[in-house]
PDB file of N, CA and C in Angstrom:
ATOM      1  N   UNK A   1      14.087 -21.154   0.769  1.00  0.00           N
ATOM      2  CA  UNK A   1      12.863 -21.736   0.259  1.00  0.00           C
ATOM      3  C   UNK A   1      11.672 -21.045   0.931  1.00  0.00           C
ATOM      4  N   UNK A   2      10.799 -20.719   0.036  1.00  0.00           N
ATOM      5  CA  UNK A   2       9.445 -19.623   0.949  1.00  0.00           C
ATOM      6  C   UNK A   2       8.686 -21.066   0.893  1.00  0.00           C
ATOM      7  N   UNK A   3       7.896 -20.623   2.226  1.00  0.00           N
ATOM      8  CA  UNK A   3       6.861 -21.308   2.614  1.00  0.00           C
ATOM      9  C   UNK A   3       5.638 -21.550   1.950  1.00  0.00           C
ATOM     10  N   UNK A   4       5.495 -23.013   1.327  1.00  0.00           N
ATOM     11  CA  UNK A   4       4.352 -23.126   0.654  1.00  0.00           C
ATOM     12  C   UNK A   4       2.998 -22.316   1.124  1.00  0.00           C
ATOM     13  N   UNK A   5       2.556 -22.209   2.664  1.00  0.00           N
ATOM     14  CA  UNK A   5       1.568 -21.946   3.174  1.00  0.00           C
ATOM     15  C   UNK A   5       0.919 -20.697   3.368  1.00  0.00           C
ATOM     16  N   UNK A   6       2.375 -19.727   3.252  1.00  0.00           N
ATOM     17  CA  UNK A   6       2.419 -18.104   3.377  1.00  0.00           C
ATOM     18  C   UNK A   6       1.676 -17.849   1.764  1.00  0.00           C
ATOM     19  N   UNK A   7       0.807 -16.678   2.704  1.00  0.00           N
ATOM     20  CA  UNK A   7       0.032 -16.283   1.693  1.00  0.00           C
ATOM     21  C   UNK A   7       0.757 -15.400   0.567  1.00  0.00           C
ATOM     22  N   UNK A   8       0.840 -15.093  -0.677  1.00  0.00           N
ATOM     23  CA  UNK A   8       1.425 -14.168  -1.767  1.00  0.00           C
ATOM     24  C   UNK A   8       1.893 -12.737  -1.184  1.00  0.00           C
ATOM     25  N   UNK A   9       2.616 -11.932  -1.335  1.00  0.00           N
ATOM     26  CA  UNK A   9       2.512 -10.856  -0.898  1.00  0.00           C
ATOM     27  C   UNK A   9       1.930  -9.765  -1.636  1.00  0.00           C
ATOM     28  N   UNK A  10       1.762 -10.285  -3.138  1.00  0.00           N
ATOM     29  CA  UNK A  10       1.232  -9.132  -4.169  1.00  0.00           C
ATOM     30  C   UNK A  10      -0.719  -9.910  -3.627  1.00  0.00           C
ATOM     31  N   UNK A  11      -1.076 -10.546  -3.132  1.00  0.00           N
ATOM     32  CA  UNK A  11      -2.355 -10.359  -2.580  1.00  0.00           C
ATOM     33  C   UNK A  11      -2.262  -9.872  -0.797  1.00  0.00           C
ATOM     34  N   UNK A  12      -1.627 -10.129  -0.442  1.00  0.00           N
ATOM     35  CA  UNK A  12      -1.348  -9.334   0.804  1.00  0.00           C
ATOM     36  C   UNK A  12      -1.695  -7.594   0.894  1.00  0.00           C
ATOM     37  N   UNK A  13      -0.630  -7.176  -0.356  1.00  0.00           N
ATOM     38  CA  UNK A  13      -0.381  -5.717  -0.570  1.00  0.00           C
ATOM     39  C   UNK A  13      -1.996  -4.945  -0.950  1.00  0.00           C
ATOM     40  N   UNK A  14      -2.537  -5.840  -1.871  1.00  0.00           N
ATOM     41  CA  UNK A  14      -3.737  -5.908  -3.046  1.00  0.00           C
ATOM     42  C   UNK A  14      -4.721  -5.616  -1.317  1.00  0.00           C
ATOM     43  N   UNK A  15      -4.844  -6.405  -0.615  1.00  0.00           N
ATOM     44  CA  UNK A  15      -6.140  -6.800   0.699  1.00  0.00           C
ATOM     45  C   UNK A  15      -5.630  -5.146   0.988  1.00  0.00           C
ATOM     46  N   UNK A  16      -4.311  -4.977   1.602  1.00  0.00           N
ATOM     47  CA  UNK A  16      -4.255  -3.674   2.194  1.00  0.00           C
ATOM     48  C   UNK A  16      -4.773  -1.945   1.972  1.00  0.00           C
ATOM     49  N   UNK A  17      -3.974  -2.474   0.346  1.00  0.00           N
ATOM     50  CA  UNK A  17      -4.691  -1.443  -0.331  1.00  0.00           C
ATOM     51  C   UNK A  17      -6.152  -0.973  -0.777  1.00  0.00           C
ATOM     52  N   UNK A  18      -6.660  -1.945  -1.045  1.00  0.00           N
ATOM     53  CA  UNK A  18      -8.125  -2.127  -0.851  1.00  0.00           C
ATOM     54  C   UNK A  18      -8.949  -1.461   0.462  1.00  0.00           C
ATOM     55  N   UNK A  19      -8.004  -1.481   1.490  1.00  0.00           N
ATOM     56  CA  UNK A  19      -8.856  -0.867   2.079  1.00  0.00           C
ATOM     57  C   UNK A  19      -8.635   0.871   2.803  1.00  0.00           C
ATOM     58  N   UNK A  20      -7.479   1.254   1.908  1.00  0.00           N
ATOM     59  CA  UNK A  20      -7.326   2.358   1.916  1.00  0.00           C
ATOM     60  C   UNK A  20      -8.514   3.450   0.926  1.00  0.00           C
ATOM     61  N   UNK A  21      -9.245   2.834   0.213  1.00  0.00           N
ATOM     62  CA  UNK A  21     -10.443   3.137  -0.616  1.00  0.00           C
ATOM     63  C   UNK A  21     -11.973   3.135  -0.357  1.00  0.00           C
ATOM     64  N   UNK A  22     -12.318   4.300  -0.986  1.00  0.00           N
ATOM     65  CA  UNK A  22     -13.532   4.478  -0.108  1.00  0.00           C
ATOM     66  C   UNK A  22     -14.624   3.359  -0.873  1.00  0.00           C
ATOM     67  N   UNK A  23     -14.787   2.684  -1.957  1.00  0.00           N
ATOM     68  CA  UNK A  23     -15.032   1.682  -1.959  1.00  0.00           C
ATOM     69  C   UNK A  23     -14.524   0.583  -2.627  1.00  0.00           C
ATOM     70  N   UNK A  24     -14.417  -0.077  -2.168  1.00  0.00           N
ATOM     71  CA  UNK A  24     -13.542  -1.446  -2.713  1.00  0.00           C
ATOM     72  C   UNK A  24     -13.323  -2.329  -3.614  1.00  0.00           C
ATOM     73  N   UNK A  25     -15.214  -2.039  -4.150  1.00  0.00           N
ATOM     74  CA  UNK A  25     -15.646  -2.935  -4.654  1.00  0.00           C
ATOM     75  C   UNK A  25     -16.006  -2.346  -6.518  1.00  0.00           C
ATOM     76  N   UNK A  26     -15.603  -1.400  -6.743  1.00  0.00           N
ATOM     77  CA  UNK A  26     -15.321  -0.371  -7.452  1.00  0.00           C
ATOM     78  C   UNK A  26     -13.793  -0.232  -8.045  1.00  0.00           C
ATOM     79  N   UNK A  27     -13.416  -0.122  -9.179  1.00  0.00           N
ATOM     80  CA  UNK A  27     -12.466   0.178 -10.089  1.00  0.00           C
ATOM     81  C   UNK A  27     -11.761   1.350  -9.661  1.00  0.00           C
ATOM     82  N   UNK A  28     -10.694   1.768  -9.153  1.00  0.00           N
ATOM     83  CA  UNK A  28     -10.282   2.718  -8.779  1.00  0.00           C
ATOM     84  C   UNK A  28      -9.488   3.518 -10.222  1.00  0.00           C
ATOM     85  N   UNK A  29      -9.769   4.754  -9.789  1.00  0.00           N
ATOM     86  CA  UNK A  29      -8.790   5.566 -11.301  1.00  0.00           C
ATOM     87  C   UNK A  29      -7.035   4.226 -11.030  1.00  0.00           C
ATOM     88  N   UNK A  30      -6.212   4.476 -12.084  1.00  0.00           N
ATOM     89  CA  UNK A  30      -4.941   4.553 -12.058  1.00  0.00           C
ATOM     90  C   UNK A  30      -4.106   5.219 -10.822  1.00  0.00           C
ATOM     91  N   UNK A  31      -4.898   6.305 -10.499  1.00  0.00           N
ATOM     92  CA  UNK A  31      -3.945   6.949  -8.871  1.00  0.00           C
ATOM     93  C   UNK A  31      -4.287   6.651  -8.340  1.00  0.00           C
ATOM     94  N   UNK A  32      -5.681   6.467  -7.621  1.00  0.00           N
ATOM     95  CA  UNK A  32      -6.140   5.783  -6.554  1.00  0.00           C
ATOM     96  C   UNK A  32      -5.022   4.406  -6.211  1.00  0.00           C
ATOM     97  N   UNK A  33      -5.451   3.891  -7.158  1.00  0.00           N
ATOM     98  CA  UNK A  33      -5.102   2.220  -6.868  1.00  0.00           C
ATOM     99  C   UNK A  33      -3.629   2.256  -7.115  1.00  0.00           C
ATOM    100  N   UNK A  34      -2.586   3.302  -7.405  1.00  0.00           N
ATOM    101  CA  UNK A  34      -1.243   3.163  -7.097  1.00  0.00           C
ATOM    102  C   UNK A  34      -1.384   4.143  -5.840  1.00  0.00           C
ATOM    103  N   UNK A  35      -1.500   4.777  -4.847  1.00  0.00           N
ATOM    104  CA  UNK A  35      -1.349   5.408  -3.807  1.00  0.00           C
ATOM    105  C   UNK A  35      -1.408   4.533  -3.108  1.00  0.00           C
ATOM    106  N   UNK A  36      -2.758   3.692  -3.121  1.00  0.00           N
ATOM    107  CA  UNK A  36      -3.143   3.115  -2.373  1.00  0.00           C
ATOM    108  C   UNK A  36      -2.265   2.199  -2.464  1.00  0.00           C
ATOM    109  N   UNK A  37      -1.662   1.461  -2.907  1.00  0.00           N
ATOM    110  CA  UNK A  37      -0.655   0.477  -3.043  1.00  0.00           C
ATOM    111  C   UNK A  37       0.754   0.953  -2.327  1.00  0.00           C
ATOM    112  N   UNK A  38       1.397   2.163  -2.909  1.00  0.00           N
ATOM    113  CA  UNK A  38       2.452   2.719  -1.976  1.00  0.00           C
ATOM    114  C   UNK A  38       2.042   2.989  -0.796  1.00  0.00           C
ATOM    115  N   UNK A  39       1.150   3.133   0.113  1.00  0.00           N
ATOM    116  CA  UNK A  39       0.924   3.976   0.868  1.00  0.00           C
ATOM    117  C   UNK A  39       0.909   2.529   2.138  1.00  0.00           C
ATOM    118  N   UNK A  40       0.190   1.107   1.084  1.00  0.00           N
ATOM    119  CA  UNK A  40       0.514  -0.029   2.272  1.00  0.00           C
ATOM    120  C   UNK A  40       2.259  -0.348   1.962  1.00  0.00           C
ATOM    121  N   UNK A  41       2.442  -0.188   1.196  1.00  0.00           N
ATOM    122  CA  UNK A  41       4.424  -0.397   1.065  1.00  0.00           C
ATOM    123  C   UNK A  41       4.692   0.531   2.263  1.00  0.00           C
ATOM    124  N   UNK A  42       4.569   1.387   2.435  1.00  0.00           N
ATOM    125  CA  UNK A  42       5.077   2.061   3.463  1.00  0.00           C
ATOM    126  C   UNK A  42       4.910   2.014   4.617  1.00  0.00           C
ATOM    127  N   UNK A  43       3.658   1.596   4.806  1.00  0.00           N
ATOM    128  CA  UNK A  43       2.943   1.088   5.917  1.00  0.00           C
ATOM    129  C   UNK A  43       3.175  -0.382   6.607  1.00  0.00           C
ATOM    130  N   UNK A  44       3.875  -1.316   5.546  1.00  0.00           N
ATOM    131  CA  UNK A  44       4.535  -3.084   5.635  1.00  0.00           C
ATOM    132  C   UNK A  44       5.791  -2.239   6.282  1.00  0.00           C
ATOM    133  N   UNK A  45       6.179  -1.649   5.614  1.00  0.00           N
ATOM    134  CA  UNK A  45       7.433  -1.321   6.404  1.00  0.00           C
ATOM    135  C   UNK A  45       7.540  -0.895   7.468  1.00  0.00           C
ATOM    136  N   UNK A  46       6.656   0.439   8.065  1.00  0.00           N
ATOM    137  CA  UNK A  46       6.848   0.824   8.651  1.00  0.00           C
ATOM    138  C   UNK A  46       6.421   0.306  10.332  1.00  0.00           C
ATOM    139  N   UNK A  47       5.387  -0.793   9.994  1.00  0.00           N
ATOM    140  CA  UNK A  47       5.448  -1.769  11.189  1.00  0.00           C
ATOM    141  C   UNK A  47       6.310  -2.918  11.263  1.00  0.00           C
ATOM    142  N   UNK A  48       7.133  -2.861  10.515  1.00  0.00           N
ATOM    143  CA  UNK A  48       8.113  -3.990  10.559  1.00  0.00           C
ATOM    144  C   UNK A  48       9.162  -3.156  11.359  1.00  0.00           C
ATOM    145  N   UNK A  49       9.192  -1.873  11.791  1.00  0.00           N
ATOM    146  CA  UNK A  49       9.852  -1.196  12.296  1.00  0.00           C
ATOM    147  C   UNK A  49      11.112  -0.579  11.105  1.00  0.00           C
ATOM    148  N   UNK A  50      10.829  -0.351  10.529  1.00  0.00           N
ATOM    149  CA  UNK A  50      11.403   0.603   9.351  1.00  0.00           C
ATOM    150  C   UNK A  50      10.998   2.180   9.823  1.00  0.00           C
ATOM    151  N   UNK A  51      12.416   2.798   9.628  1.00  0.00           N
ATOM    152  CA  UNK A  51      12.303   4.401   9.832  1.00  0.00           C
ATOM    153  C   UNK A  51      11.861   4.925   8.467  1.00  0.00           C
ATOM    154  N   UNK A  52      11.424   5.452   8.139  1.00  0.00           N
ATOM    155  CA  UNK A  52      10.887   6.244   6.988  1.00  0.00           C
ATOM    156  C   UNK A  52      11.026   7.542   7.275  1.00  0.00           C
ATOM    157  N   UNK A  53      11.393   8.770   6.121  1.00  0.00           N
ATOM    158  CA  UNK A  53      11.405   9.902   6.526  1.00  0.00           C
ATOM    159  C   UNK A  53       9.664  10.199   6.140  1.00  0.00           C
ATOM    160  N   UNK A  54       9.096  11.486   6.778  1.00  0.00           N
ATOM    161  CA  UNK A  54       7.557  11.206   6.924  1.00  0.00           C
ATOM    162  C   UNK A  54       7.142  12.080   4.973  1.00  0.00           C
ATOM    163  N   UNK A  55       8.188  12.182   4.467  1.00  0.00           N
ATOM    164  CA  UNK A  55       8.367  12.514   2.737  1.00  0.00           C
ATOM    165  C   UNK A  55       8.485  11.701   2.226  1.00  0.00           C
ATOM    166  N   UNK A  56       8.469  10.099   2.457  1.00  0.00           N
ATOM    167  CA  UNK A  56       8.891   9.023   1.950  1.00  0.00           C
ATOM    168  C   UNK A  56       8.137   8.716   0.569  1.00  0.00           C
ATOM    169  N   UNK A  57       6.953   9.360   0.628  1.00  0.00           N
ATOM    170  CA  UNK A  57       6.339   9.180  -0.367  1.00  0.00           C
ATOM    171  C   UNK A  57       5.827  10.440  -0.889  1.00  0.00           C
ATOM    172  N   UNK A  58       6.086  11.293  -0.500  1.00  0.00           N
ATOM    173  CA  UNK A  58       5.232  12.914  -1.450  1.00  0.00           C
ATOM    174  C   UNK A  58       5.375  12.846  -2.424  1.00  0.00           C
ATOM    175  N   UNK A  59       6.785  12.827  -3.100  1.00  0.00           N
ATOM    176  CA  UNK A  59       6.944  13.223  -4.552  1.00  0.00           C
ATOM    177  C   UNK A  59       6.127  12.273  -5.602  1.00  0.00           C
ATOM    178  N   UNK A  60       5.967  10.825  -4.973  1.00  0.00           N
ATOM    179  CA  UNK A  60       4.642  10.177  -6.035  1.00  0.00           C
ATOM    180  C   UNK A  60       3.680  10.116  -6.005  1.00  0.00           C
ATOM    181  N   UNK A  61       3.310  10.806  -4.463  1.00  0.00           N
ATOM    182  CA  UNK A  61       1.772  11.200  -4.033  1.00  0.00           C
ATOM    183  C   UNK A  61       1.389  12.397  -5.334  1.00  0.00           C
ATOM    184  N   UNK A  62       2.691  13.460  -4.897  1.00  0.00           N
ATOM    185  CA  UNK A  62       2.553  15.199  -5.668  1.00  0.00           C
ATOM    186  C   UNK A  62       1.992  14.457  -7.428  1.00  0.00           C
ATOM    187  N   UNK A  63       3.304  13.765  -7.721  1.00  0.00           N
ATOM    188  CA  UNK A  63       2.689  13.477  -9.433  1.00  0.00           C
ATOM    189  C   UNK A  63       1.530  12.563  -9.544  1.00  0.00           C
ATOM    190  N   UNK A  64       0.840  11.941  -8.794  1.00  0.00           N
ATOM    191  CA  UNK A  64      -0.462  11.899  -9.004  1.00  0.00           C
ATOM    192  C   UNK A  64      -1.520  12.692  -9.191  1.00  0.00           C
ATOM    193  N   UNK A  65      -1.266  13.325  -8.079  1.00  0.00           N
ATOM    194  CA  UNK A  65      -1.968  14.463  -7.640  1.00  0.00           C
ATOM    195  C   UNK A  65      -2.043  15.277  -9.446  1.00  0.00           C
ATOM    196  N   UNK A  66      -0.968  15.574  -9.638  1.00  0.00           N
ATOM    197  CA  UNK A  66      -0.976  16.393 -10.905  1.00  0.00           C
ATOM    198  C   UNK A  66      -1.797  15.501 -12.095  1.00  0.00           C
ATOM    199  N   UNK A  67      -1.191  14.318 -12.014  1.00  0.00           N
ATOM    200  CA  UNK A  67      -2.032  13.203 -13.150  1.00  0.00           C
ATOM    201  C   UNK A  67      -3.532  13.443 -12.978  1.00  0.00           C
ATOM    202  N   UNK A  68      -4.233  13.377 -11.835  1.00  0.00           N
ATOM    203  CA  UNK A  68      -5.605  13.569 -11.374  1.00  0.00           C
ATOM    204  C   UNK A  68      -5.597  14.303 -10.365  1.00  0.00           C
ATOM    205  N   UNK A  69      -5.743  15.179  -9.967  1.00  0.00           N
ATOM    206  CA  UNK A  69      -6.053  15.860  -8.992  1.00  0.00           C
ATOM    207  C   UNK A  69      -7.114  15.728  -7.999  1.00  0.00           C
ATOM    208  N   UNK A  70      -8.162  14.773  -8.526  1.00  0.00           N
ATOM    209  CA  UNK A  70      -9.393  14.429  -7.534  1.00  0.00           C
ATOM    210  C   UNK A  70      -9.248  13.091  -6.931  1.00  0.00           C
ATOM    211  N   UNK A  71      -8.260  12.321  -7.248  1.00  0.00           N
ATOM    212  CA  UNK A  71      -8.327  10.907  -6.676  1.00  0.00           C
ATOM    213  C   UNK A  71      -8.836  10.571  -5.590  1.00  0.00           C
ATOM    214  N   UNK A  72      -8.153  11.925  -4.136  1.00  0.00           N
ATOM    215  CA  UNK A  72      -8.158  11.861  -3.019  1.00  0.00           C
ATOM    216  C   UNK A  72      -9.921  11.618  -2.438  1.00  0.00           C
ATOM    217  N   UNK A  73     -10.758  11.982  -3.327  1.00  0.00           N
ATOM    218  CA  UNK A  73     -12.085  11.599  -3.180  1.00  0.00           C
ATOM    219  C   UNK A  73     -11.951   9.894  -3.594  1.00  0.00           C
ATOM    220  N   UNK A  74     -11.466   9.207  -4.034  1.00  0.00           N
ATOM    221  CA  UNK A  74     -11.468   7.839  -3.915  1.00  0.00           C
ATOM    222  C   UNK A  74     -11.198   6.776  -2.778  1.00  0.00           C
ATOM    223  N   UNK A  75     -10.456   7.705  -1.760  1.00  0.00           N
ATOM    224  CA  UNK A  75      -9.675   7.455  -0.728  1.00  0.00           C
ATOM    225  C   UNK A  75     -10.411   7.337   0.466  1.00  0.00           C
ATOM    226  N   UNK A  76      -9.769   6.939   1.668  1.00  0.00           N
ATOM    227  CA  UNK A  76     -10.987   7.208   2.747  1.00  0.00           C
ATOM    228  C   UNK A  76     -10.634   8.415   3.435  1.00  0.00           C
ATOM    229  N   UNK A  77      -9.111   8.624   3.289  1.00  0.00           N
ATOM    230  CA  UNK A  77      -8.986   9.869   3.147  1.00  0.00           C
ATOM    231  C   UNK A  77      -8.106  10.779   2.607  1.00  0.00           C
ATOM    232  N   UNK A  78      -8.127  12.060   2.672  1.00  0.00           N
ATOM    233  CA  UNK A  78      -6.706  12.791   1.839  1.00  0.00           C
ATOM    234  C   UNK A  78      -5.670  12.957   2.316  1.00  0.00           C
ATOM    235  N   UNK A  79      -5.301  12.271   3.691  1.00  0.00           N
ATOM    236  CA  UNK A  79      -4.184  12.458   4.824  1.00  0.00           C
ATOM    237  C   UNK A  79      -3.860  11.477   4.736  1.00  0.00           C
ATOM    238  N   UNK A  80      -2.391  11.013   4.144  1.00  0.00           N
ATOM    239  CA  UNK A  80      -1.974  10.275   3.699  1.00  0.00           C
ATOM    240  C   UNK A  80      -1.172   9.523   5.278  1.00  0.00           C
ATOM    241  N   UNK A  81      -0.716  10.765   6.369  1.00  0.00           N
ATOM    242  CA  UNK A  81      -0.464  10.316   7.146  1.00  0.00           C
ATOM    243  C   UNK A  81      -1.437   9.107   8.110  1.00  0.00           C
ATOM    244  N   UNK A  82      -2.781   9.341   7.912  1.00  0.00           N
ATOM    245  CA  UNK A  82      -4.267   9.035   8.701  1.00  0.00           C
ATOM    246  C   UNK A  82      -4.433   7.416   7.862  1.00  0.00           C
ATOM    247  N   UNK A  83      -4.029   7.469   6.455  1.00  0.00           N
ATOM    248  CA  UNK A  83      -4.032   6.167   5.765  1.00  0.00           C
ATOM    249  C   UNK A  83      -3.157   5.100   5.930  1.00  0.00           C
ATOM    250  N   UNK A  84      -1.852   5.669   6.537  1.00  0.00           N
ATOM    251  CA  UNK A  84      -0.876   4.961   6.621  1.00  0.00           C
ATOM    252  C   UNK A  84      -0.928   4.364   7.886  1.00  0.00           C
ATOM    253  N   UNK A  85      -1.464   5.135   9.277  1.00  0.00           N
ATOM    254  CA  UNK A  85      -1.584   4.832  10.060  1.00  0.00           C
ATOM    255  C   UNK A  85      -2.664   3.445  10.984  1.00  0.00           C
ATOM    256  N   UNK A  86      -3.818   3.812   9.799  1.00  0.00           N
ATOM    257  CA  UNK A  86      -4.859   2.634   9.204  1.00  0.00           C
ATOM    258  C   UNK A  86      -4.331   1.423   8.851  1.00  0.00           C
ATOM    259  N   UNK A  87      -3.293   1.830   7.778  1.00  0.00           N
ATOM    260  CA  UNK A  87      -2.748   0.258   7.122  1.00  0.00           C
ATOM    261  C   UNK A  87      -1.575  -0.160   8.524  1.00  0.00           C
ATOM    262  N   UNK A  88      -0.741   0.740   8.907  1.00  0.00           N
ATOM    263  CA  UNK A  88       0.114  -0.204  10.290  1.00  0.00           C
ATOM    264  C   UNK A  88      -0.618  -1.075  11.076  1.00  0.00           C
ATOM    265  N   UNK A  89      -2.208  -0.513  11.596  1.00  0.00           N
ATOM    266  CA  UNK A  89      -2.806  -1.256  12.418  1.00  0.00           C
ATOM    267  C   UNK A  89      -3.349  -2.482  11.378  1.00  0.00           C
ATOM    268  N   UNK A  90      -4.006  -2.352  10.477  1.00  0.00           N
ATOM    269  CA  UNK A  90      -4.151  -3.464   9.659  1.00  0.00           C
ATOM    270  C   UNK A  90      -3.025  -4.780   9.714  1.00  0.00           C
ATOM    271  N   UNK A  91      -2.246  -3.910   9.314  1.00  0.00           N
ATOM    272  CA  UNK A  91      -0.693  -5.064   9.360  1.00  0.00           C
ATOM    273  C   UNK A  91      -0.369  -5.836  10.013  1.00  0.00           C
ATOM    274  N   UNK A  92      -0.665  -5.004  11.565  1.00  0.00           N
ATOM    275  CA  UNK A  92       0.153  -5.914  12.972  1.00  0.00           C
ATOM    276  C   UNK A  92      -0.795  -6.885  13.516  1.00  0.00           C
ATOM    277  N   UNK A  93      -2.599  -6.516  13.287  1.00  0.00           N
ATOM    278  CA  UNK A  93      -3.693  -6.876  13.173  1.00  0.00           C
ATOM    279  C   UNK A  93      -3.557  -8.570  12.413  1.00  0.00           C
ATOM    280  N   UNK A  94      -3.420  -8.483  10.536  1.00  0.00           N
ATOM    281  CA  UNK A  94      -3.612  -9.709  10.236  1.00  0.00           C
ATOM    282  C   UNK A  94      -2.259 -10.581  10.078  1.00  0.00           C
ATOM    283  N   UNK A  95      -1.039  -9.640   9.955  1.00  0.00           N
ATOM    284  CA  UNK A  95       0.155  -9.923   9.915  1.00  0.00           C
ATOM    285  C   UNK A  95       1.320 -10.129  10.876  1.00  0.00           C
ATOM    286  N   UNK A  96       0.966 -10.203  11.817  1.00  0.00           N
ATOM    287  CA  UNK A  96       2.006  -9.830  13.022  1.00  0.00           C
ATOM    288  C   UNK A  96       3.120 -10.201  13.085  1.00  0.00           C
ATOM    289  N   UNK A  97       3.347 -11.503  12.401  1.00  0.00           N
ATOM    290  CA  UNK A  97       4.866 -12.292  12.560  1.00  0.00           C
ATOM    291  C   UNK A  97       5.483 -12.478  11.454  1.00  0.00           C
ATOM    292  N   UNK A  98       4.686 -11.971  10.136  1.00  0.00           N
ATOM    293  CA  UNK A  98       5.273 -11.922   8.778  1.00  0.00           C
ATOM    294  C   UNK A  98       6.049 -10.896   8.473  1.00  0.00           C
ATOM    295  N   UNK A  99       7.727 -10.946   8.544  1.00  0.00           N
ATOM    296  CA  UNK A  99       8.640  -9.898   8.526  1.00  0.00           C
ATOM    297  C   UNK A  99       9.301  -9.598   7.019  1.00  0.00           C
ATOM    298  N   UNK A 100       8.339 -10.015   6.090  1.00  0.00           N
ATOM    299  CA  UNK A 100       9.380 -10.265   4.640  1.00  0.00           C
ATOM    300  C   UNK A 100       9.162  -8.344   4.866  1.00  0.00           C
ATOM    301  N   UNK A 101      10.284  -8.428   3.769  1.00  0.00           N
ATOM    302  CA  UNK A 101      10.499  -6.481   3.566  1.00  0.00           C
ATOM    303  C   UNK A 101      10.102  -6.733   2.287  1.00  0.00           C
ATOM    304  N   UNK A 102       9.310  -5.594   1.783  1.00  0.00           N
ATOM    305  CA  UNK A 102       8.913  -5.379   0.418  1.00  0.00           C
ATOM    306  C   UNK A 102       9.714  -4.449   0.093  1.00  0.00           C
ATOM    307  N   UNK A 103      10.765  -4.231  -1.075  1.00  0.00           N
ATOM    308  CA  UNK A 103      11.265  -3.728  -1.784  1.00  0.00           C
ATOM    309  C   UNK A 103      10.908  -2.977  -2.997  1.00  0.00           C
ATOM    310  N   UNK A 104       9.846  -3.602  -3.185  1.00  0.00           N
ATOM    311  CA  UNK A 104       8.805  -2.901  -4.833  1.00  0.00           C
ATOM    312  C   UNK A 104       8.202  -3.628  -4.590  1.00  0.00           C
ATOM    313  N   UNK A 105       6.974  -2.406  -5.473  1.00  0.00           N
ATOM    314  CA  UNK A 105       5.318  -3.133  -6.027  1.00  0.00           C
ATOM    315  C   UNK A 105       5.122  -1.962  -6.366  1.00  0.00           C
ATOM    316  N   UNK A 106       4.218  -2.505  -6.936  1.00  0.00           N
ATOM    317  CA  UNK A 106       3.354  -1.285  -8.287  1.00  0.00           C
ATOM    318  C   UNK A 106       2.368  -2.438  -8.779  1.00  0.00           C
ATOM    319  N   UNK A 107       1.519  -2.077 -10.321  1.00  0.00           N
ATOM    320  CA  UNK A 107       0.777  -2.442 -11.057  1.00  0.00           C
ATOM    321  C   UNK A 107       1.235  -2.645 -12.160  1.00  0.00           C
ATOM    322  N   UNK A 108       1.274  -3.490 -12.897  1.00  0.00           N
ATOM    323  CA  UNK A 108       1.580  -3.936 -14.227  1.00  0.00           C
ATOM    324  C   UNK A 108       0.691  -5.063 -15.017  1.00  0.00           C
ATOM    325  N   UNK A 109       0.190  -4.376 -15.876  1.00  0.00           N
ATOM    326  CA  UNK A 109      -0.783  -5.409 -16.650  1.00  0.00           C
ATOM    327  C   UNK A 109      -2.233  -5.615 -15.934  1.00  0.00           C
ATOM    328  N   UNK A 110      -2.641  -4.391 -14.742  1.00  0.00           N
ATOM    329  CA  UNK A 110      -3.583  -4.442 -13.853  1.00  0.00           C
ATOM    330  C   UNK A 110      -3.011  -5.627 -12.608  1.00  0.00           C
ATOM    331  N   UNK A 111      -2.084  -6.256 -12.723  1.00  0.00           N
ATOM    332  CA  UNK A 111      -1.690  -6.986 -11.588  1.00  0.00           C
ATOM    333  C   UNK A 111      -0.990  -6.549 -10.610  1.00  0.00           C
ATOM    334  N   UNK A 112      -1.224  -6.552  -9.458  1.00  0.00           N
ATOM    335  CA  UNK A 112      -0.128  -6.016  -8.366  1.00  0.00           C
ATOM    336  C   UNK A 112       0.686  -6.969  -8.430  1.00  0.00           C
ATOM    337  N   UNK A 113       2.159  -6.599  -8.444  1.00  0.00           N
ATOM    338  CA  UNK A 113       3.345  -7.294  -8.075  1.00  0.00           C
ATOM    339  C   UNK A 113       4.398  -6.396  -6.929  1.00  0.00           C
ATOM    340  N   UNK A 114       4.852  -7.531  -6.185  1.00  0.00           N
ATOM    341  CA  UNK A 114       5.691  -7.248  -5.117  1.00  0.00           C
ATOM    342  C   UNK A 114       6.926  -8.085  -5.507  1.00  0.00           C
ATOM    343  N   UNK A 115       8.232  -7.014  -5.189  1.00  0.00           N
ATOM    344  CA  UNK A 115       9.080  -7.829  -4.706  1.00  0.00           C
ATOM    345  C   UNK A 115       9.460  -7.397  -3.129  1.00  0.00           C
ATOM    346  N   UNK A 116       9.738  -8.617  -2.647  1.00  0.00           N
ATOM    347  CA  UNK A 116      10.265  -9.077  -1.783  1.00  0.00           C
ATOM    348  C   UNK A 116      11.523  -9.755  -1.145  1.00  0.00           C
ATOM    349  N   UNK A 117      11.485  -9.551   0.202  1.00  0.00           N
ATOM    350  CA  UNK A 117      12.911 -10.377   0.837  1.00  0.00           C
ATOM    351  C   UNK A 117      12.390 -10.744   2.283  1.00  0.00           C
ATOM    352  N   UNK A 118      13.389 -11.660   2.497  1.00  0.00           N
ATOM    353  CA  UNK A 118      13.148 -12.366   4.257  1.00  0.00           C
ATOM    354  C   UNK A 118      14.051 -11.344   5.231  1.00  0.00           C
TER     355      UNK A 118
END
């Protein structure tokens, strides 16, 4: 049974990603706002103490990249390593004791959805 009180994780993911963007408050292309979304998936994980190989994500970074090639100006930055490292401290920052593992998320219908596990 999840805890009535725990906050959503597809707004969890949504806060994180948000602030992988150089502004927030602004409509991001389609890549922006999926990078930015994988990039805190990887980042939930990877302070939950998850090994990741440091390629964990290129190949959907690369086909963005090809989809738009300028996104990385949406970003705060184009070092995906420097973003990720942003969102860990974010994590341990507002999240510290929340260990669910995210398994997926993406965008669908403009909504972020996560799945999740304990």
């Amino acid at each position: 049974m999840t805890d009535p009180g725990r906050e959503r994780m597809s707004a969890i993911m949504k806060s994180m990603a948000l602030t992988a963007l150089v502004d927030p408050d602004a409509a991001p292309s389609s890549e922006a706002a999926a990078a930015a979304l994988l990039l805190s998936h990887v980042a939930w994980q990877l302070a939950n103490g998850d090994q990741l190989p440091d390629t964990a994500c290129a190949d959907a970074l690369a086909e963005m990249e090809r989809s738009r090639p300028d996104f990385w100006k949406e970003m705060k930055s184009a070092n995906p390593r420097k973003i990720i490292a942003n969102l860990v401290v974010y994590k341990k920052r507002h999240y510290p004791d929340d260990r669910r593992r995210v398994v997926g998320c993406g965008i669908s219908d403009g909504k972020v959805r996560v799945e999740w596990t304990e």
